[in-house]
Each structure stands twice: as C-alpha cells, then as structure tokens.
N, C-alpha and C. Protein backbone atom coordinates (compact mmCIF):
# COMPACT_ATOMS: atom_id res chain seq x y z
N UNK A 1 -12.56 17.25 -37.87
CA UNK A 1 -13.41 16.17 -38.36
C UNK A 1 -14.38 15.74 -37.28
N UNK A 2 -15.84 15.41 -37.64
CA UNK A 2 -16.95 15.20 -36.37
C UNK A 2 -18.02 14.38 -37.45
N UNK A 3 -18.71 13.81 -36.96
CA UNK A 3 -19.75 12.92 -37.34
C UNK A 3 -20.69 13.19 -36.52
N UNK A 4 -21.60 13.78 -36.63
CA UNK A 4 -23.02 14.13 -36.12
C UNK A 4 -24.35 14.37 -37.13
N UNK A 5 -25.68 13.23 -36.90
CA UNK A 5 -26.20 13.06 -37.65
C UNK A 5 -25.95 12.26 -39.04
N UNK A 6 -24.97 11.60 -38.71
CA UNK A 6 -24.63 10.79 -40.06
C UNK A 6 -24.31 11.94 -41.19
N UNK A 7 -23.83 12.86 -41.04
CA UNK A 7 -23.13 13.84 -41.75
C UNK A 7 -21.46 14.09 -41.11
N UNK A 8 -20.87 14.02 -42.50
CA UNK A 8 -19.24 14.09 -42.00
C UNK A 8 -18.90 15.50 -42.65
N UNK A 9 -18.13 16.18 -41.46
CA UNK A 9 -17.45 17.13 -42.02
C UNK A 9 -16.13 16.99 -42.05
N UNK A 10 -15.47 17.25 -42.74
CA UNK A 10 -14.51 17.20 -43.04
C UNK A 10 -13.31 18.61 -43.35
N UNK A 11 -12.62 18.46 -43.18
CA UNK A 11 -11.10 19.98 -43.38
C UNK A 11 -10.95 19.69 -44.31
N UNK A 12 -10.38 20.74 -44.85
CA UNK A 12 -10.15 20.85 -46.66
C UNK A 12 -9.20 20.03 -46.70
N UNK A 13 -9.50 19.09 -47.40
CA UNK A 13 -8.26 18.28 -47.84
C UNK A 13 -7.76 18.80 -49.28
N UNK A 14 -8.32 19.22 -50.04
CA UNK A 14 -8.03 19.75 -51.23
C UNK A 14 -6.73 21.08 -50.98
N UNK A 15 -7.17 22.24 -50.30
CA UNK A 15 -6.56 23.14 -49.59
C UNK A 15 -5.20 22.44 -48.91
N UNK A 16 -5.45 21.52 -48.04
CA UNK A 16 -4.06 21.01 -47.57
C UNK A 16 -3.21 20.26 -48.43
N UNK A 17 -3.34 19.46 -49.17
CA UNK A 17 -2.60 18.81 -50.34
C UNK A 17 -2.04 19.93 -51.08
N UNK A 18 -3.09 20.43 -51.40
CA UNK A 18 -2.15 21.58 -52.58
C UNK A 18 -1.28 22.69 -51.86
N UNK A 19 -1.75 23.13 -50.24
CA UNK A 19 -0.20 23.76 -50.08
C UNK A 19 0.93 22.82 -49.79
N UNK A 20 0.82 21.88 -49.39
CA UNK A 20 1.69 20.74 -49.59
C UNK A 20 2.64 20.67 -50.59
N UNK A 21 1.77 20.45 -51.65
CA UNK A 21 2.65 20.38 -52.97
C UNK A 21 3.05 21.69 -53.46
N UNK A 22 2.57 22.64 -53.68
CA UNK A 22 3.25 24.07 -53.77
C UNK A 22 4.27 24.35 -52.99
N UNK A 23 4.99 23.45 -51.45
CA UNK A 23 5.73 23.62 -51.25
C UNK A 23 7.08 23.05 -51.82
N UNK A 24 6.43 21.37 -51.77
CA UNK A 24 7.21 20.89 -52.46
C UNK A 24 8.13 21.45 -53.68
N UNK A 25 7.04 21.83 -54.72
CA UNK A 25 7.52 22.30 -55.66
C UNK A 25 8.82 23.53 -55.98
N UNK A 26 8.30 24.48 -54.71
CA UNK A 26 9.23 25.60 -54.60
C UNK A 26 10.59 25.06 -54.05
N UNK A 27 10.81 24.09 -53.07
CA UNK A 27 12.27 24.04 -52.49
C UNK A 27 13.34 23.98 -53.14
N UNK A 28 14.42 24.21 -53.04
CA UNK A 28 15.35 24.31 -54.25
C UNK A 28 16.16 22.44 -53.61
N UNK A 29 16.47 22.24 -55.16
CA UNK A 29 17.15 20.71 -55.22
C UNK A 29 16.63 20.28 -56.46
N UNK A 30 16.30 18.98 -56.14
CA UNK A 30 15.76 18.40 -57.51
C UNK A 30 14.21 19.12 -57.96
N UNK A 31 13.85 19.17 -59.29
CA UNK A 31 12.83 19.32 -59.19
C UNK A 31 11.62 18.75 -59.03
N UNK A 32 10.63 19.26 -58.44
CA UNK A 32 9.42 18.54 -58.23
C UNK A 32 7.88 18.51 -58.81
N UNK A 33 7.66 17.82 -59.61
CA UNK A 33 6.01 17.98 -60.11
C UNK A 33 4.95 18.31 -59.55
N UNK A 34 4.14 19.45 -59.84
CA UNK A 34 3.15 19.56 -58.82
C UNK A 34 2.35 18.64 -59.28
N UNK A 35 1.78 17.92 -58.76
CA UNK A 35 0.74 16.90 -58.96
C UNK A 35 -0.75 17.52 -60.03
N UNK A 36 -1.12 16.96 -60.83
CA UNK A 36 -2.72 17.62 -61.30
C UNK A 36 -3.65 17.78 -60.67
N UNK A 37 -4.49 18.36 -61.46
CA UNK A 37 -5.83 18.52 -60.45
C UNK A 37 -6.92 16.98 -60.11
N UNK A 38 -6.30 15.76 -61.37
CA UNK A 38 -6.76 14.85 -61.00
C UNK A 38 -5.59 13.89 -60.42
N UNK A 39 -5.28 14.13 -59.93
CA UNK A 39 -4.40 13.62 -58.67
C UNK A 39 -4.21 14.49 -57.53
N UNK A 40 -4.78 15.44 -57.51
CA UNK A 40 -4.94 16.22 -56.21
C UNK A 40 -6.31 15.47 -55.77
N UNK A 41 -7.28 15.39 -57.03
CA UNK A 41 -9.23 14.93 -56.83
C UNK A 41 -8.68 13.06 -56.49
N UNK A 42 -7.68 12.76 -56.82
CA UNK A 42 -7.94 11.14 -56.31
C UNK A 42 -7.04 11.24 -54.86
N UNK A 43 -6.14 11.86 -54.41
CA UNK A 43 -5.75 12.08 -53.34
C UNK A 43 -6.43 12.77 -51.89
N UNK A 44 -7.08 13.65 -52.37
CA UNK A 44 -8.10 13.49 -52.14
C UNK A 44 -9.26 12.76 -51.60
N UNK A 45 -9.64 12.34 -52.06
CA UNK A 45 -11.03 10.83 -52.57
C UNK A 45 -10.62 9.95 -51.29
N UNK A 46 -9.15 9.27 -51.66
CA UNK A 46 -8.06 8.43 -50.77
C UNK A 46 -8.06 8.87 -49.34
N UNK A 47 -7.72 10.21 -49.07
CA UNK A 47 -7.55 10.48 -47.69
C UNK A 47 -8.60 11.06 -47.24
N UNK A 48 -9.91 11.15 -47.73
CA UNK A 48 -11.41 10.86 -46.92
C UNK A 48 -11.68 9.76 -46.48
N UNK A 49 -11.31 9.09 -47.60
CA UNK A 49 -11.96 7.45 -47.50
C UNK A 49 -11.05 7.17 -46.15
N UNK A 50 -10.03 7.12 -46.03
CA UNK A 50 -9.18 6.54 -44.91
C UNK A 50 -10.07 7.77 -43.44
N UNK A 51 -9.83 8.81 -43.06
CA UNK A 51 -10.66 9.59 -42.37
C UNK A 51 -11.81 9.03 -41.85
N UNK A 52 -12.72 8.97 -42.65
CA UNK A 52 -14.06 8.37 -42.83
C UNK A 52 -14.36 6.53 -41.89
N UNK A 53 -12.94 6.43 -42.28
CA UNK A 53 -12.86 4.76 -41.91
C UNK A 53 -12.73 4.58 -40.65
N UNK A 54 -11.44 5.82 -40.10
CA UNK A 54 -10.92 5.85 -38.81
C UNK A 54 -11.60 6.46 -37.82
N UNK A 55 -12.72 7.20 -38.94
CA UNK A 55 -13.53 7.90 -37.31
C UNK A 55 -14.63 6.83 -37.19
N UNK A 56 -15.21 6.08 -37.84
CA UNK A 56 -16.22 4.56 -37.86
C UNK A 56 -15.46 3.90 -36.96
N UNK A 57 -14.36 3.48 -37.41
CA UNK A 57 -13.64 2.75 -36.24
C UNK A 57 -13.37 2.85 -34.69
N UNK A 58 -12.75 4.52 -34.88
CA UNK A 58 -12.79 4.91 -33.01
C UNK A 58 -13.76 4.88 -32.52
N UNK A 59 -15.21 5.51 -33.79
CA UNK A 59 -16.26 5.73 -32.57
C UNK A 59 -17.12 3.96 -32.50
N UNK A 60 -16.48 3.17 -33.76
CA UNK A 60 -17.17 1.69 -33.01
C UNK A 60 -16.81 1.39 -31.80
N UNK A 61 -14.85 1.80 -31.51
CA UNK A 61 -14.64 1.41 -30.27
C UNK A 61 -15.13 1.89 -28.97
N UNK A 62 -15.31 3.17 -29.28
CA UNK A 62 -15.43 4.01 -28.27
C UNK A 62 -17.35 3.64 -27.24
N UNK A 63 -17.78 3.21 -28.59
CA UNK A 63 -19.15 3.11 -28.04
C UNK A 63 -18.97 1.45 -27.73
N UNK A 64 -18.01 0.94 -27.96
CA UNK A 64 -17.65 -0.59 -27.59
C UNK A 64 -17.58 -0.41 -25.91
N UNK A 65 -16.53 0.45 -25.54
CA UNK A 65 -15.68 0.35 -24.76
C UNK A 65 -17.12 0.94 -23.51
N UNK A 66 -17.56 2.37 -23.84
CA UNK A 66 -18.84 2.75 -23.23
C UNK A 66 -19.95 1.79 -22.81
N UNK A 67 -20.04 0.98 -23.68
CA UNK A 67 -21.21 -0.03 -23.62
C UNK A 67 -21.02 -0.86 -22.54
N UNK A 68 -19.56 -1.47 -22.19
CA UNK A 68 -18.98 -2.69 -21.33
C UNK A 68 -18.54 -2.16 -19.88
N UNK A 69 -18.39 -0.32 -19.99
CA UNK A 69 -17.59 0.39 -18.59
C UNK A 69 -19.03 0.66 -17.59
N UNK A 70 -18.51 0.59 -16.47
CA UNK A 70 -19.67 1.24 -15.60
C UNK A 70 -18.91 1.57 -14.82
N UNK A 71 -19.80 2.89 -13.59
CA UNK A 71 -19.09 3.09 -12.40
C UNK A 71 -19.78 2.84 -11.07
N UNK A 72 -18.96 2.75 -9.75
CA UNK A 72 -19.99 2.51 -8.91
C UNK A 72 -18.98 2.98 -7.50
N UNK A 73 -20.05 3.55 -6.94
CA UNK A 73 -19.31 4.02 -5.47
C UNK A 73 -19.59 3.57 -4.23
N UNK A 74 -18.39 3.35 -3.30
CA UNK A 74 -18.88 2.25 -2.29
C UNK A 74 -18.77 3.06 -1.01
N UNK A 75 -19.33 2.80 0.00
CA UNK A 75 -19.10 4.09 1.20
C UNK A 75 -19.40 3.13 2.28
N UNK A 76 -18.21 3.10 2.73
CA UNK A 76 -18.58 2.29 4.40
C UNK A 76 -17.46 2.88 5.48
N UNK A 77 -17.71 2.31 6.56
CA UNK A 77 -17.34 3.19 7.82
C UNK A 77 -16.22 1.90 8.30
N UNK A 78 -15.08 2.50 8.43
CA UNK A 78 -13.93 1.66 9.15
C UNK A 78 -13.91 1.65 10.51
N UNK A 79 -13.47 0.81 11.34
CA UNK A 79 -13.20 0.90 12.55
C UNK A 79 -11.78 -0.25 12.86
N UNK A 80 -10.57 0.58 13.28
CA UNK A 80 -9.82 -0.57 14.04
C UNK A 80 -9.99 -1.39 14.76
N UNK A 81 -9.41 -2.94 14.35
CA UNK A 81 -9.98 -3.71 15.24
C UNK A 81 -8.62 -4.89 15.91
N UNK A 82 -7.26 -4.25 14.89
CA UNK A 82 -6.10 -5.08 15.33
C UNK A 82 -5.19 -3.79 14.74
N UNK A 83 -3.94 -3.57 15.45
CA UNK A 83 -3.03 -2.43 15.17
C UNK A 83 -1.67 -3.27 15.95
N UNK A 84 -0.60 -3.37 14.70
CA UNK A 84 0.43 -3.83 14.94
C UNK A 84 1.62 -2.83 14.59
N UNK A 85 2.97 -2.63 15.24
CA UNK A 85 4.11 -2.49 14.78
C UNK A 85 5.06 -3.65 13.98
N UNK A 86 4.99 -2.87 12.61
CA UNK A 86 6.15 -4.36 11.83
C UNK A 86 7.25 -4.18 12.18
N UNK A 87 7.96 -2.33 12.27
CA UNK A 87 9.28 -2.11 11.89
C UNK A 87 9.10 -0.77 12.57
N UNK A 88 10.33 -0.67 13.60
CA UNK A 88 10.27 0.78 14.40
C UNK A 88 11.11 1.07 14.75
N UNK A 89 12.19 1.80 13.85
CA UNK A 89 13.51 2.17 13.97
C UNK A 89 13.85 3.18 14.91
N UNK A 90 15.11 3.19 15.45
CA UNK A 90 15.82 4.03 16.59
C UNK A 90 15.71 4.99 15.99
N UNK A 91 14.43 6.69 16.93
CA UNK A 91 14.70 6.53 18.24
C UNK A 91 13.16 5.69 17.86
N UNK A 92 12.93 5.31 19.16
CA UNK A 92 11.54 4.32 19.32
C UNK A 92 10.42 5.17 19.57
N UNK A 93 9.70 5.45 18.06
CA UNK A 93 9.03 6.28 17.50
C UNK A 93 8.60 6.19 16.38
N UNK A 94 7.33 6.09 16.30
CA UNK A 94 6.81 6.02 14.55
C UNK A 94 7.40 7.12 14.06
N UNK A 95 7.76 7.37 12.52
CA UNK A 95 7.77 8.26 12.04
C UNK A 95 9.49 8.66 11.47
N UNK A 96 9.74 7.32 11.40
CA UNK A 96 11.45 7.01 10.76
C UNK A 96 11.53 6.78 9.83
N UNK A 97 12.26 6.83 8.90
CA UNK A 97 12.44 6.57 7.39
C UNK A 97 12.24 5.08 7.40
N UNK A 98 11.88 4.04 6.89
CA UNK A 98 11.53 2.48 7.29
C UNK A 98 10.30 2.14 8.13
N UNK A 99 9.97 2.61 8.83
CA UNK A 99 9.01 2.23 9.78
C UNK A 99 7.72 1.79 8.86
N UNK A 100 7.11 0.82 9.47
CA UNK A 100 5.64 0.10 9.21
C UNK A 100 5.23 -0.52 10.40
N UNK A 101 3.94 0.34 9.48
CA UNK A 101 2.40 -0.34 10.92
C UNK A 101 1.14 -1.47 10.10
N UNK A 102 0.88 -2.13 10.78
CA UNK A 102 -0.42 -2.68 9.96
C UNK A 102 -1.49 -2.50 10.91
N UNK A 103 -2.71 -2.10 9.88
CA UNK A 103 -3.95 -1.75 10.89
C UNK A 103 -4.86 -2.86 10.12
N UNK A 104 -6.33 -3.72 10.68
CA UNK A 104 -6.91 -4.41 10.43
C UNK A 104 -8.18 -3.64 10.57
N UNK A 105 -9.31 -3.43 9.57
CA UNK A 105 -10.53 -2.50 10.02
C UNK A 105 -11.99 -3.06 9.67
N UNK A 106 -12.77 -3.12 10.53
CA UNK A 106 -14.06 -3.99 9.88
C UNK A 106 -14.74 -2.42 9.37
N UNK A 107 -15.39 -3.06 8.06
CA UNK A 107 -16.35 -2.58 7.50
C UNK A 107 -17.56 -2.53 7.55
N UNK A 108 -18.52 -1.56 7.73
CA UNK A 108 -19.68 -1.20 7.86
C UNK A 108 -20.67 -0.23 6.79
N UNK A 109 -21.57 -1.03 6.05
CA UNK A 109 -22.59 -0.13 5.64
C UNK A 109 -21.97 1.45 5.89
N UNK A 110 -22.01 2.21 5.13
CA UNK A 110 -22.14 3.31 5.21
C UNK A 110 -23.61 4.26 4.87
N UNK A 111 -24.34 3.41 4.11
CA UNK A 111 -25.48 3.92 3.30
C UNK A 111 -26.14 2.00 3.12
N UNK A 112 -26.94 1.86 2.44
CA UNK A 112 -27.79 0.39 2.34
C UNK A 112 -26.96 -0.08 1.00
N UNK A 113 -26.35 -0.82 0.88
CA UNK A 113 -25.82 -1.42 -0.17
C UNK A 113 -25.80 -3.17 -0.58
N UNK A 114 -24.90 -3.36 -1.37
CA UNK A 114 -25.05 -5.13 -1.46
C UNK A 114 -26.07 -5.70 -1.17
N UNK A 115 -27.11 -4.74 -0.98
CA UNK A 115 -28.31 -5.64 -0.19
C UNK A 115 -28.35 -6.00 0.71
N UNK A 116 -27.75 -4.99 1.67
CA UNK A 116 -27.58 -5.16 2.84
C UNK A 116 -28.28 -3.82 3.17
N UNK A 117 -28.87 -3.28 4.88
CA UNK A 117 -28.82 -2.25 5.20
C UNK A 117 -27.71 -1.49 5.79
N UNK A 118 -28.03 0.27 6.23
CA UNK A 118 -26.87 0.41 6.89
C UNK A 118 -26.51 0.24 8.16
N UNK A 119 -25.07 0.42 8.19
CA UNK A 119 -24.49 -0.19 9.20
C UNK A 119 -24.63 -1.90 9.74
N UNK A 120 -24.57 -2.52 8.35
CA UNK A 120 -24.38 -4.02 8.54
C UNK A 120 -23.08 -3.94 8.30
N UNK A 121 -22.04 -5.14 8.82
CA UNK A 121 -20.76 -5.75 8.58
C UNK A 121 -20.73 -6.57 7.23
N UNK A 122 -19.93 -5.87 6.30
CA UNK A 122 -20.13 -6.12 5.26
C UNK A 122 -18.58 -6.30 4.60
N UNK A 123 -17.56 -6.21 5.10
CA UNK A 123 -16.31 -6.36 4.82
C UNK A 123 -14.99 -6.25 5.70
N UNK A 124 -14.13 -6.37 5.49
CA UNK A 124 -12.49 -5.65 6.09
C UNK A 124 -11.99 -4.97 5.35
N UNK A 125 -10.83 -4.65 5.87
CA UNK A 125 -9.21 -4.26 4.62
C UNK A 125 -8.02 -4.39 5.75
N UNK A 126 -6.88 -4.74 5.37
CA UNK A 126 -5.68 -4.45 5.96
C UNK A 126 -4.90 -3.75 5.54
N UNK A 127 -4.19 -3.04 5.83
CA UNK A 127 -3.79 -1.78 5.18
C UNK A 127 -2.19 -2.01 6.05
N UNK A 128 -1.16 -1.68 5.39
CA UNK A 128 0.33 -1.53 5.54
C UNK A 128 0.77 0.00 5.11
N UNK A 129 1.13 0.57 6.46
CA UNK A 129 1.74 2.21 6.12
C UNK A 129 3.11 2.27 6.86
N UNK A 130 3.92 2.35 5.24
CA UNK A 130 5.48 2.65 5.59
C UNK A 130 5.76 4.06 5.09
N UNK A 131 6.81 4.34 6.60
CA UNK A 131 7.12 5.86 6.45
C UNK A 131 8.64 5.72 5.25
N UNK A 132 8.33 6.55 4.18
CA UNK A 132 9.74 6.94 3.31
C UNK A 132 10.49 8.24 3.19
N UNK A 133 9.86 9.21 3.89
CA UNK A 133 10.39 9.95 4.21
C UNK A 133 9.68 11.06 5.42
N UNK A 134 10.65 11.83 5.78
CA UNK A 134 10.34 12.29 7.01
C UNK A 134 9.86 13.97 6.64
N UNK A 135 11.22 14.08 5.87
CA UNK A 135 11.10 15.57 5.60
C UNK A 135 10.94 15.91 4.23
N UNK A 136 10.25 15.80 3.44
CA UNK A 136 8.44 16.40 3.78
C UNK A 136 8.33 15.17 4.27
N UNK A 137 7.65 14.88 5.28
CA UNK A 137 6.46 13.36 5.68
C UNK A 137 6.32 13.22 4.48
N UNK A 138 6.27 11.85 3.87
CA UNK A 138 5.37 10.72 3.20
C UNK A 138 5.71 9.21 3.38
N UNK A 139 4.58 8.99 3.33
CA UNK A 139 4.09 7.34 3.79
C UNK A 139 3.71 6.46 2.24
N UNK A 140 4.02 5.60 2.07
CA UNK A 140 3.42 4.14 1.09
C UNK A 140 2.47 3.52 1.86
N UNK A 141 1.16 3.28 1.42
CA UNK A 141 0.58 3.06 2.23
C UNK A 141 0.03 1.93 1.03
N UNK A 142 -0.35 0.75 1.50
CA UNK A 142 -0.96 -0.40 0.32
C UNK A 142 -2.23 -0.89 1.25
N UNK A 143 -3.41 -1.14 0.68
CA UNK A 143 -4.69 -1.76 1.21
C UNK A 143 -5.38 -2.93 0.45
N UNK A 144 -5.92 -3.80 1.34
CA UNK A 144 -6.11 -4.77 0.38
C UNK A 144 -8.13 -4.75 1.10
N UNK A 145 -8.45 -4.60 0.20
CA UNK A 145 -10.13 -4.50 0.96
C UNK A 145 -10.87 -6.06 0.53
N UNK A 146 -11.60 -6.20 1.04
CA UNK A 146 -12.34 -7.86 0.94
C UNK A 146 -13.92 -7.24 1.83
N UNK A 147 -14.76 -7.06 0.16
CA UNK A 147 -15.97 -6.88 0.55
C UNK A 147 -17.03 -8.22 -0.46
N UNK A 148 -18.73 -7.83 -0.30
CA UNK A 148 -19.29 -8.86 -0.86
C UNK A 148 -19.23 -8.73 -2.24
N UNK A 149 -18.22 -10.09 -3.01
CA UNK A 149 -18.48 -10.14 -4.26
C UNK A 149 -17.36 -10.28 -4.91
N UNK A 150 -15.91 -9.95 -3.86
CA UNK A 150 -14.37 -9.66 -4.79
C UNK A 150 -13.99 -8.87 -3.53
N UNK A 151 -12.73 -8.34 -4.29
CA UNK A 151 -11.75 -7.57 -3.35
C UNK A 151 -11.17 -6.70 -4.20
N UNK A 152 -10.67 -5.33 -3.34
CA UNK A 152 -10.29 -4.44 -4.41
C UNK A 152 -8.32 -4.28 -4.20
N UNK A 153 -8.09 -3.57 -4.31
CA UNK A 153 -6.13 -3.65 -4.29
C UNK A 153 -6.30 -1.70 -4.30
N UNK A 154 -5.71 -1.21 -3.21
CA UNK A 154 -5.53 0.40 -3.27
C UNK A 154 -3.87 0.42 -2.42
N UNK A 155 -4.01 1.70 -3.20
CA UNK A 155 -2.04 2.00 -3.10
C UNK A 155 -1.43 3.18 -3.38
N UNK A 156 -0.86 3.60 -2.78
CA UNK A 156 -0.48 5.07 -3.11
C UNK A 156 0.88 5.93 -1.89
N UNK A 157 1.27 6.99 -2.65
CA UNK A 157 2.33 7.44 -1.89
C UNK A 157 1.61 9.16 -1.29
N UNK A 158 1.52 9.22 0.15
CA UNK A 158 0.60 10.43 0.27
C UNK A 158 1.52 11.23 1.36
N UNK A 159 1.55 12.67 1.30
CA UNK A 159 1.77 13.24 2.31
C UNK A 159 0.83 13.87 3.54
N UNK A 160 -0.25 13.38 2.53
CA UNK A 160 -1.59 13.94 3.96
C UNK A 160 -2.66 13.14 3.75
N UNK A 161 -3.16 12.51 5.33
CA UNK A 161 -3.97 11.53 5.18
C UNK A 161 -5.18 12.28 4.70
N UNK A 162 -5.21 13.32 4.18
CA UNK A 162 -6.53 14.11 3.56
C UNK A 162 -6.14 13.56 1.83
N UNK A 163 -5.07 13.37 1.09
CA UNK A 163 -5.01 12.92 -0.20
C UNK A 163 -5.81 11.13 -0.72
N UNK A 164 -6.60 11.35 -1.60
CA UNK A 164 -6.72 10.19 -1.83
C UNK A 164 -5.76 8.96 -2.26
N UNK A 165 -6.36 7.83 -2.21
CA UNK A 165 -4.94 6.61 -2.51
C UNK A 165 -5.91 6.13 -4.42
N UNK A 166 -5.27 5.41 -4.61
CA UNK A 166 -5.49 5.15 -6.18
C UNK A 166 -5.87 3.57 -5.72
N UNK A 167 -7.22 2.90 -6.85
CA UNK A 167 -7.54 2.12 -6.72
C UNK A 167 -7.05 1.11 -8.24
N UNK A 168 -6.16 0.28 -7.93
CA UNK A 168 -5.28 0.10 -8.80
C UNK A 168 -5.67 -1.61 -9.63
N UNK A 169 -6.61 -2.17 -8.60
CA UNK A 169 -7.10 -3.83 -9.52
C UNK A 169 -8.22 -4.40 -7.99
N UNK A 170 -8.63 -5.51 -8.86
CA UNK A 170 -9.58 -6.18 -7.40
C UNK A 170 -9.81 -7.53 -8.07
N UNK A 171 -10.43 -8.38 -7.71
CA UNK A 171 -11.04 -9.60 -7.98
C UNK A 171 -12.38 -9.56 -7.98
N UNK A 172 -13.18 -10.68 -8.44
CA UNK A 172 -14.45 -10.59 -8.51
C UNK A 172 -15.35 -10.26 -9.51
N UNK A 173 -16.27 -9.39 -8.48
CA UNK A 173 -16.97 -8.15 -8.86
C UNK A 173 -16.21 -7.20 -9.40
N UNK A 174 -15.15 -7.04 -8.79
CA UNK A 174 -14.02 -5.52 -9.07
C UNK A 174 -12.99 -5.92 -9.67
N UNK A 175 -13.03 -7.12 -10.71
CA UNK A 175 -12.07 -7.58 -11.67
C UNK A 175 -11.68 -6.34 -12.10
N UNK A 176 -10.62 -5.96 -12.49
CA UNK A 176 -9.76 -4.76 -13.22
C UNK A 176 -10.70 -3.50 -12.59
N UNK A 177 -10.82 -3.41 -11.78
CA UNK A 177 -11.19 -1.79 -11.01
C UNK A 177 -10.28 -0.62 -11.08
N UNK A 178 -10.10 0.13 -11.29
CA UNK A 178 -9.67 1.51 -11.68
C UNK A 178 -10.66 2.62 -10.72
N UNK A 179 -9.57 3.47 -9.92
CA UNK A 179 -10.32 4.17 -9.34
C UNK A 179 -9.88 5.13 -8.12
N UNK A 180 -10.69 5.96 -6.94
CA UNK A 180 -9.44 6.73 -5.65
C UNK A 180 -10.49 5.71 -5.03
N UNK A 181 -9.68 6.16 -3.73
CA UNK A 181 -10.30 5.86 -2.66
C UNK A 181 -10.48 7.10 -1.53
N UNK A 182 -11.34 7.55 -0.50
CA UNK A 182 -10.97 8.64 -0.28
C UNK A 182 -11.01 8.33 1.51
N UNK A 183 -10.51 8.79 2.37
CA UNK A 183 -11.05 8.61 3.51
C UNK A 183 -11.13 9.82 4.11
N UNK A 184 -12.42 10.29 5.39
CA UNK A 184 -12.66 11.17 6.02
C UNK A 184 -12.94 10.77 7.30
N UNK A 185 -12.26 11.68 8.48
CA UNK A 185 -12.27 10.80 9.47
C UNK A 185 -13.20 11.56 10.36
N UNK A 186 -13.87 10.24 10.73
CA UNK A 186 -15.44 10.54 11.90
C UNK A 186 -15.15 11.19 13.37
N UNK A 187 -14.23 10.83 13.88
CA UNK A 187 -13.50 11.16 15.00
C UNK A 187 -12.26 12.15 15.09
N UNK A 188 -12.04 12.41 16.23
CA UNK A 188 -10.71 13.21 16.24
C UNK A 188 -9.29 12.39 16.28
N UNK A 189 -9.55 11.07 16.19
CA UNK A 189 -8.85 10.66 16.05
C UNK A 189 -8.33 9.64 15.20
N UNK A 190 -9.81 10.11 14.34
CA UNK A 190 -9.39 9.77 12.97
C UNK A 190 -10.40 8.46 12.93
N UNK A 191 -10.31 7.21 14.14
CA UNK A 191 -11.29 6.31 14.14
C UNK A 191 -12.49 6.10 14.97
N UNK A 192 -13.80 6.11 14.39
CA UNK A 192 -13.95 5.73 12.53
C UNK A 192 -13.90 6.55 11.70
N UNK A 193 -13.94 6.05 10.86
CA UNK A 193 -13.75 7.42 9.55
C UNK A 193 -14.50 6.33 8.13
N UNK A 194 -15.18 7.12 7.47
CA UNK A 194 -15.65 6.76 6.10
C UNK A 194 -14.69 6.86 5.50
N UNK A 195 -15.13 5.53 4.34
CA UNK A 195 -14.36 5.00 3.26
C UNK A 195 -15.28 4.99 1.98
N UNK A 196 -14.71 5.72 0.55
CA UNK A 196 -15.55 6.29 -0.17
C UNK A 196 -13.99 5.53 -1.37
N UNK A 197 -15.15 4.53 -2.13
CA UNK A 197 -14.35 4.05 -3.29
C UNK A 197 -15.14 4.32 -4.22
N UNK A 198 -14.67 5.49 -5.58
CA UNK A 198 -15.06 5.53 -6.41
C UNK A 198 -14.69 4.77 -7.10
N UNK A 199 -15.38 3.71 -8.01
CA UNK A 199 -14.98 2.86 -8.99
C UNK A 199 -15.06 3.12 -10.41
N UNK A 200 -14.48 2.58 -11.75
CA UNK A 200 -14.35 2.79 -12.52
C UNK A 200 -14.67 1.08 -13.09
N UNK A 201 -15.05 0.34 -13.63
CA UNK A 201 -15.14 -1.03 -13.64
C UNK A 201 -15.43 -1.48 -15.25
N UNK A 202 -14.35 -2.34 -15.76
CA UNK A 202 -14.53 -2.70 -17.14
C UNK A 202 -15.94 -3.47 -17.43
C-alpha cells in the first residue's frame, strides 16, 4: 500500500479475502459458508476504507512529527581544567572494577556558532568515568554539558574511548535531545580533543 500523487494503490483485497474464505470453507469440523460475492464486494469496500484511513493518519502524523523535528550539530574543543579521583581501589591504580574519576572541561568554539566566533568560551561539561570491568575494559561514563541556551545529559557504557556515548535528554534549547556524541582527540594525550554532538531535537 503507497499513496503517491493522491493515487492509492492498494493489494488485492478481493484475492486475499477469498483465499481466506476458501480456506475456511475446506477445514474439516463444522461447516463453513463461503461468503458471496456481495459480501466479499462489501468486505472489501470495509477494509479499503479502514487502509485508506490508516495511511491518512500515519502519514498526517508522520508529516506532523517531520514538521516539529530538526537536527543540529555542535563541535567544540575540550580542554581539562580540574581532574579528580572519587574512588581508587587496592592496588592504587586506576583501572579497578569501582574506580571513578571526574574531569571538568571548558568548551571552545570549534567552528563559529551561537553567534559566537571560533574558539570563543562558550560552555563546560563534567563528566564521571567509572571502571566496571577490567577484562574486557569497560567504563560508564555520564556527562552533563552546559552550553548557550540549555544543557544536554550524555551517557553510555564504552570499551574504547574511540566509541561514541548516546545523547540521552538536555534542557532548554536541547529540551528532549536525542542523539551520539563523538570525541576525537587533538593531542597524544588525548587533551584537547573535539567534541562533536549530533543532535536530533523535537
């Protein structure tokens, strides 16, 4: 079934009803009436009309839902600017089942945005990375970003700081945001490194 040009096509409904009922009819038990040909033509009639209704409907929503979504991508450059140990289990070494770090990172323009140019200070994030397992490595890592306009909420369970984290809600501007986040790191040591939020935004 497709609607293009205000023309509906439609699958045989005639064809499907009647092997329907030809089955019916054959099974052994009670017996069964095959329906007429004008009750095949109003059954028919019935399950266009319903068809007809439901594809008006999805595609009202659909072009509802299209009309109200936008997307938008944000790219700025992190730099540490506070790095704490929360939790650093025996032996005394990151990298224990429990362990958490919090890092604090100012944000920078990556490209001219908000109406800002680049490389203006244009936000933070604090970010919490707990190790849950060792063998394979993976980390929980939760971020809370605070740029101009709202704040976004990112979160995710990764085994390589090359995987993106999932952008899961925000305030603001980024009320119900949906989306990754990606980071690539500028240095060899990772800081600074660009921060690339694809958004998804109701």
């Amino acid at each position: 079934m497709r609607c293009a040009d205000d023309e509906f096509v439609q699958p045989d409904i005639v064809e499907i009803v009647g092997h329907a009922a030809d089955r019916a009819a054959s099974e052994p038990g009670d017996a069964v009436a095959k329906p007429s040909g004008r009750y095949l033509g109003a059954t028919m009639k019935s399950i266009l009309v319903m068809f007809v209704s439901l594809a008006l409907l999805t595609g009202q929503a659909q072009a509802g839902n299209d009309s109200r979504s936008r997307t938008q991508t944000i790219k700025v450059v992190s730099k540490v600017v506070d790095f704490r140990v929360l939790v650093n289990r025996p032996p005394e070494s990151f990298g224990n089942v429990g362990d958490k770090v919090r890092a604090k990172n100012s944000l920078r323009n990556a490209v001219a945005q908000f109406g800002r140019p680049k490389g203006a200070l244009v936000g933070s994030d604090l970010q919490t990375v707990s190790v849950t397992s060792v063998t394979p490595t993976r980390v929980r890592v939760t971020v809370s970003v605070t740029l101009p306009g709202g704040t976004l909420r990112v979160a995710g369970t990764v085994t390589s700081p090359k995987q993106p984290l999932s952008v899961v809600g925000g305030t603001g501007d980024f009320a119900g945001a949906r989306g990754t986040s990606e980071v690539k790191s500028l240095d060899a040591d990772g800081d600074p490194a660009l921060n690339i939020y694809r958004l998804n935004l109701p």
